[in-house]
N, C-alpha and C. Protein backbone atom coordinates (compact mmCIF):
# COMPACT_ATOMS: atom_id res chain seq x y z
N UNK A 1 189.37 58.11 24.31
CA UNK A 1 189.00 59.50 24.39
C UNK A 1 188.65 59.80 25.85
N UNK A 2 189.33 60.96 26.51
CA UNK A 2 188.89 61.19 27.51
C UNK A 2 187.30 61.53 27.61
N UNK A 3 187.12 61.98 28.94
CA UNK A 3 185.63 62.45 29.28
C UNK A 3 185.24 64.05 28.61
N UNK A 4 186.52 64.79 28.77
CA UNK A 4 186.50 66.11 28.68
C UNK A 4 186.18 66.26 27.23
N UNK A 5 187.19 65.71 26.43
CA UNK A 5 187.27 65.38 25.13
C UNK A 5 185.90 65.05 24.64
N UNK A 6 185.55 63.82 24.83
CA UNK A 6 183.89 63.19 24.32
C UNK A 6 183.03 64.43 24.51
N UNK A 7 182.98 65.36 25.81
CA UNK A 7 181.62 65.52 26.17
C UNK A 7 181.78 67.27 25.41
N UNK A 8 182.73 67.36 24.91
CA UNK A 8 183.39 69.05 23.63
C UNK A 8 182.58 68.43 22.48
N UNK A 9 183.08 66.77 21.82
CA UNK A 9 182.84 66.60 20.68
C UNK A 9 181.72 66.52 20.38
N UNK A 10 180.76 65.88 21.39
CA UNK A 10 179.17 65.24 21.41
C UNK A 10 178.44 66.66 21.23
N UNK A 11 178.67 67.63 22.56
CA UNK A 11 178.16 68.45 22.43
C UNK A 11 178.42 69.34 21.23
N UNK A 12 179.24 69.82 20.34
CA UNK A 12 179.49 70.35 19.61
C UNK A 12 178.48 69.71 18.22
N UNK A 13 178.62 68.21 18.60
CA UNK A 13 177.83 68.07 17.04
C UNK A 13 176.65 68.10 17.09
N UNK A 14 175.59 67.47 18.34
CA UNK A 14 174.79 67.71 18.58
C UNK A 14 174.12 68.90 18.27
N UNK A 15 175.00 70.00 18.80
CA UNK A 15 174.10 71.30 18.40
C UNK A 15 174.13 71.82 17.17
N UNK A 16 175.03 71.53 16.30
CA UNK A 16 175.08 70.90 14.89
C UNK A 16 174.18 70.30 14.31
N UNK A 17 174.25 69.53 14.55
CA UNK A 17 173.10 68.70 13.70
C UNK A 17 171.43 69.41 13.90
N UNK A 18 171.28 69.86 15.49
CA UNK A 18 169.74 70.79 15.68
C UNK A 18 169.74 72.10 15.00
N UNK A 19 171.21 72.94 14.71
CA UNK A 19 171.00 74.23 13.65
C UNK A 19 170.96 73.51 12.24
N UNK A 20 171.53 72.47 11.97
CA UNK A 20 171.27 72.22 10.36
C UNK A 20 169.55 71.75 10.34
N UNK A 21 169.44 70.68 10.88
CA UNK A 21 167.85 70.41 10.81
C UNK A 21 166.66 71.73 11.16
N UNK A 22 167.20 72.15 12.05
CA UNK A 22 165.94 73.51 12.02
C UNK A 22 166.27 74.65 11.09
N UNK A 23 167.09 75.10 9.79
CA UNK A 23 167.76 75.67 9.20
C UNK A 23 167.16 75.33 7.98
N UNK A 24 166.55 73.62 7.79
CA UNK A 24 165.62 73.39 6.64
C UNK A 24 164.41 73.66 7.07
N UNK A 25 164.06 74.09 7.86
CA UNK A 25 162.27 74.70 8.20
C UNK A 25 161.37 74.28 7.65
N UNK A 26 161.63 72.81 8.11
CA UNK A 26 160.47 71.77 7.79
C UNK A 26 159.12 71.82 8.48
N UNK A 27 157.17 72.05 7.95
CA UNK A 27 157.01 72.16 8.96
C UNK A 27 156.48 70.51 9.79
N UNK A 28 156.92 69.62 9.49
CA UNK A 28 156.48 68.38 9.61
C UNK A 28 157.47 67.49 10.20
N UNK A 29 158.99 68.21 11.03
CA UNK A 29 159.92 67.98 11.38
C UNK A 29 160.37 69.22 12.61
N UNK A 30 160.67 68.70 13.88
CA UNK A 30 160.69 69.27 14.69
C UNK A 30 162.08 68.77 15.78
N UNK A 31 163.14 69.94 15.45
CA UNK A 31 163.81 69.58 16.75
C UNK A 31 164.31 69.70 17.63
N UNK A 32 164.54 69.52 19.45
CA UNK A 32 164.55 70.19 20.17
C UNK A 32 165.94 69.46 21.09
N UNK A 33 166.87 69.88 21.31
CA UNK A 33 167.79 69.97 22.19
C UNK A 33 168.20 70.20 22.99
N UNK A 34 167.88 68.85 24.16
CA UNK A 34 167.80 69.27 25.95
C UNK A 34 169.24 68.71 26.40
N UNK A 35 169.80 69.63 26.87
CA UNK A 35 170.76 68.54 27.10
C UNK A 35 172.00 67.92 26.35
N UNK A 36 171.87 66.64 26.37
CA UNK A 36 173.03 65.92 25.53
C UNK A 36 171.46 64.76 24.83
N UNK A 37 170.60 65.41 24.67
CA UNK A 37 169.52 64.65 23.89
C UNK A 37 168.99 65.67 23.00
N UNK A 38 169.16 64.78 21.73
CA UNK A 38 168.65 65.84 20.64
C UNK A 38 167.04 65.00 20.04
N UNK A 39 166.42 65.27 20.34
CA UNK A 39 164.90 65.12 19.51
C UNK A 39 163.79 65.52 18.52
N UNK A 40 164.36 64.50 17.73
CA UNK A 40 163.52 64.90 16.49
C UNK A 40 161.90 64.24 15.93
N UNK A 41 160.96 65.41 16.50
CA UNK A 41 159.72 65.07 16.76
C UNK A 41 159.23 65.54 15.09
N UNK A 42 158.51 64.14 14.95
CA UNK A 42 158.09 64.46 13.54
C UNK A 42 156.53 64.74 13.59
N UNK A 43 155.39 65.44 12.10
CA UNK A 43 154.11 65.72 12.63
C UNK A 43 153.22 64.88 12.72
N UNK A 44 153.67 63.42 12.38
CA UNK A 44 152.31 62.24 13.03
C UNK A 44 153.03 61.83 14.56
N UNK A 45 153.76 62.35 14.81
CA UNK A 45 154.08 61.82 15.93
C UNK A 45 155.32 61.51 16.68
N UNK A 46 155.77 60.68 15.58
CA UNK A 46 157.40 59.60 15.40
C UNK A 46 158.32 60.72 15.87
N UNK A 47 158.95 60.13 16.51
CA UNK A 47 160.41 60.62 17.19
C UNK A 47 161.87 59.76 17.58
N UNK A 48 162.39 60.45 16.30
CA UNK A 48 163.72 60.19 16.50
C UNK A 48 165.42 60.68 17.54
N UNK A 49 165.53 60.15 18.36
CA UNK A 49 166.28 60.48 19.50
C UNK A 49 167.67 60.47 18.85
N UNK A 50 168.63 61.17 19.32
CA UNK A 50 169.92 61.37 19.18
C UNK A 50 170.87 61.42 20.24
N UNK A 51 171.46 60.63 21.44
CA UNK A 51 171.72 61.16 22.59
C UNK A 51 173.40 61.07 22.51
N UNK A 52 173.97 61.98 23.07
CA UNK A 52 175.49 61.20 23.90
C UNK A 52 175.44 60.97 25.16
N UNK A 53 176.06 59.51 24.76
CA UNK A 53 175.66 58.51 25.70
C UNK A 53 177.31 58.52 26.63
N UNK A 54 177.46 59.39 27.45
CA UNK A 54 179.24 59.44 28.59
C UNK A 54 179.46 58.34 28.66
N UNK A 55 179.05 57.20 29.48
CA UNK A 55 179.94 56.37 29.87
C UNK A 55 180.29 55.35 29.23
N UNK A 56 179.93 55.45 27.56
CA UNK A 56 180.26 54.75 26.87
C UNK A 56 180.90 55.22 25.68
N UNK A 57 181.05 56.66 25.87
CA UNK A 57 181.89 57.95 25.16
C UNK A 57 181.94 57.64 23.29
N UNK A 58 180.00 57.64 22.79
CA UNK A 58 179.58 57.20 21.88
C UNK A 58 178.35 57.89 21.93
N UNK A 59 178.06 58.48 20.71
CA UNK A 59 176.73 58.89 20.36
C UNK A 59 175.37 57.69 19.43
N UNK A 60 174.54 57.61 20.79
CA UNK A 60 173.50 57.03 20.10
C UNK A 60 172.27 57.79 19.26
N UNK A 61 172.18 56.77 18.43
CA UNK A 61 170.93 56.91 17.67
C UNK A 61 169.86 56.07 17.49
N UNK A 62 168.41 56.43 17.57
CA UNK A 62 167.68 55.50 17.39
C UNK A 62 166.78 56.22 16.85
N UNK A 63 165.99 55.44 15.36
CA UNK A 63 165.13 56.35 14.40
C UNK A 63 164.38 54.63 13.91
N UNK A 64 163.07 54.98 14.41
CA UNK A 64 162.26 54.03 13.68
C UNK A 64 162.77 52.68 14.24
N UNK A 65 163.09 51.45 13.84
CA UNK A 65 163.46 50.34 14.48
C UNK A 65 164.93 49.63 14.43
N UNK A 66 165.73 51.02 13.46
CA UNK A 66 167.10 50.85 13.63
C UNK A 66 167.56 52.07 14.84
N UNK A 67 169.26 51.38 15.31
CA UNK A 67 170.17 52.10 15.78
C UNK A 67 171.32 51.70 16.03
N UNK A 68 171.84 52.94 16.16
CA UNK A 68 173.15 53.27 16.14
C UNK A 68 173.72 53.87 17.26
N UNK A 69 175.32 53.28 17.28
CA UNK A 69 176.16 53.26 18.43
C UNK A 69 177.35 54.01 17.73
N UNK A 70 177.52 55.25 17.99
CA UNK A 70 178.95 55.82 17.01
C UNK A 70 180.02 56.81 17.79
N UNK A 71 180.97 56.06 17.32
CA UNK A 71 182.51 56.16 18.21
C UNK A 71 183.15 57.57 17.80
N UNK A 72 183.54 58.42 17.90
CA UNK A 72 184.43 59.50 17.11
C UNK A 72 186.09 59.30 16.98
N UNK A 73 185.70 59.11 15.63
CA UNK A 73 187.21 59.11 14.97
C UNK A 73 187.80 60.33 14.65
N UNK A 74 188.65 60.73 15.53
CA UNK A 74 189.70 62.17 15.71
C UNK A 74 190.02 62.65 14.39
N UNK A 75 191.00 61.05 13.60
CA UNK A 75 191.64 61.27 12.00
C UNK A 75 190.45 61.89 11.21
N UNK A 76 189.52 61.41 11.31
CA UNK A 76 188.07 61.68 10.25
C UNK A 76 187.43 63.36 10.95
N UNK A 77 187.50 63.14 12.01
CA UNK A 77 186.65 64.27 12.69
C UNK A 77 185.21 64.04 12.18
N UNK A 78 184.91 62.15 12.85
CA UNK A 78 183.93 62.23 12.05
C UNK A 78 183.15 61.09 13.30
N UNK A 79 181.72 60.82 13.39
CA UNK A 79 181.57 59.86 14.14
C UNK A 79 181.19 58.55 13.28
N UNK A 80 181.68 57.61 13.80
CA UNK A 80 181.36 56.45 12.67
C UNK A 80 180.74 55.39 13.78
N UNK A 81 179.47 54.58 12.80
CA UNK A 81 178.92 53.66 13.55
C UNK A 81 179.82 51.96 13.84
N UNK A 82 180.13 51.57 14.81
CA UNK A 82 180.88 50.66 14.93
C UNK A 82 180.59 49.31 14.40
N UNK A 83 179.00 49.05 14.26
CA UNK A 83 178.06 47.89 14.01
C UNK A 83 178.47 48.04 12.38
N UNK A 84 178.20 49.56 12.02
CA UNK A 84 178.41 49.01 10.37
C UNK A 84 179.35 50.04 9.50
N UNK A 85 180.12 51.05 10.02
CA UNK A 85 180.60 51.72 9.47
C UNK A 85 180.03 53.02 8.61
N UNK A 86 178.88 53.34 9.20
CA UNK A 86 177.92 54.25 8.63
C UNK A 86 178.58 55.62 9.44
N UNK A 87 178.72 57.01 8.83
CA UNK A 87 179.37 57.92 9.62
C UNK A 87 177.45 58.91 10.01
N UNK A 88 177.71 59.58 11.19
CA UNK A 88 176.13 59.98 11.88
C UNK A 88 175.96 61.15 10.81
N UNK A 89 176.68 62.00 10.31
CA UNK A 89 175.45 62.50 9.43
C UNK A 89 175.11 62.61 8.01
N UNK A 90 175.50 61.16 7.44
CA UNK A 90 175.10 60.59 6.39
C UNK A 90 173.75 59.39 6.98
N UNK A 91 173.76 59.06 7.93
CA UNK A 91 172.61 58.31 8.99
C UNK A 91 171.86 58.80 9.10
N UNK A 92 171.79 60.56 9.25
CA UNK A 92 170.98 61.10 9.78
C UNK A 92 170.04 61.62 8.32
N UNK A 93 171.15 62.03 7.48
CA UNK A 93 170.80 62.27 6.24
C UNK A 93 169.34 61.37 5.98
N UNK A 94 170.00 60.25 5.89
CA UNK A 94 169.08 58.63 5.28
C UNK A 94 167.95 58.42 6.04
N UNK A 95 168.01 58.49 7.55
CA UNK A 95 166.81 58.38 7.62
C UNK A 95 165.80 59.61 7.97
N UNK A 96 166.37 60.76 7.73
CA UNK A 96 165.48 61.45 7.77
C UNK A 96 164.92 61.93 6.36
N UNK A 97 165.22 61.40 5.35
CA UNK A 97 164.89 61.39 3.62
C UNK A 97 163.92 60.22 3.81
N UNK A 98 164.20 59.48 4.25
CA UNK A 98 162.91 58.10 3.78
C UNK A 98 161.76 58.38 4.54
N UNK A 99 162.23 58.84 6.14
CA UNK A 99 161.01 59.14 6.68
C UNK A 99 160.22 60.25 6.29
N UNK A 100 160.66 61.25 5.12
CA UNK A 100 160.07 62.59 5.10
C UNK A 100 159.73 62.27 3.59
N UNK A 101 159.99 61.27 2.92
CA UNK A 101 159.95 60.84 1.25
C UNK A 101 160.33 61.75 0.28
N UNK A 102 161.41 62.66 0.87
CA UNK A 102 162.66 63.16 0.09
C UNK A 102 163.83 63.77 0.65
N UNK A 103 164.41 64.01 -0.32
CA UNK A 103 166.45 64.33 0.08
C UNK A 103 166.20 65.49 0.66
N UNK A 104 166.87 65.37 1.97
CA UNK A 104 167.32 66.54 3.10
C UNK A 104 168.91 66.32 2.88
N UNK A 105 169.22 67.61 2.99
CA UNK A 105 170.93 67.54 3.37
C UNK A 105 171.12 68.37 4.61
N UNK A 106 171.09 67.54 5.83
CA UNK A 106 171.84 68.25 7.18
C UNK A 106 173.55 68.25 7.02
């Protein structure tokens, strides 16, 4: 994937994923989008980061003491994690349900 390419797709989902999460108007879930970093500040504290990462033309994730490295697959129009085949917003889904101790659908 080119540069031009990655940095349409990243950004596009990114801001995606911050209108679906602020769209459930949680008030114990908070998230703010600087950039190509999406942050999701929760109300004890915990913060879960979302970044695209250019020079490795892959969106990271890191939530709690897992993460994720995810490639975008064009055929899928989807990003999938390379370590385990997890796609980012069924990831995002999961851990933001366990950390909140119920089902969100972003």
């Amino acid at each position: 994937m080119d540069r031009k390419t990655f940095v349409t797709e990243a950004d596009r989902t990114l801001a995606d994923l911050e209108r679906r999460i602020a769209d459930l108007e949680l008030e114990q879930l908070e998230p703010d989008l600087a950039g190509d970093v999406l942050t999701l500040e929760f109300a004890d504290g915990t913060k879960f980061i979302i970044n695209a990462h250019s020079a490795a033309r892959q969106i990271w994730m890191a939530a709690g003491t897992e993460a994720w490295h995810f490639d975008y697959d064009a055929e899928r129009d989807a990003w999938i994690a390379s370590k385990n085949g997890d796609e980012l917003y069924d990831a995002v889904r999961r851990v933001l349900s366990d950390k909140l101790g119920f089902s969100v659908d972003v």
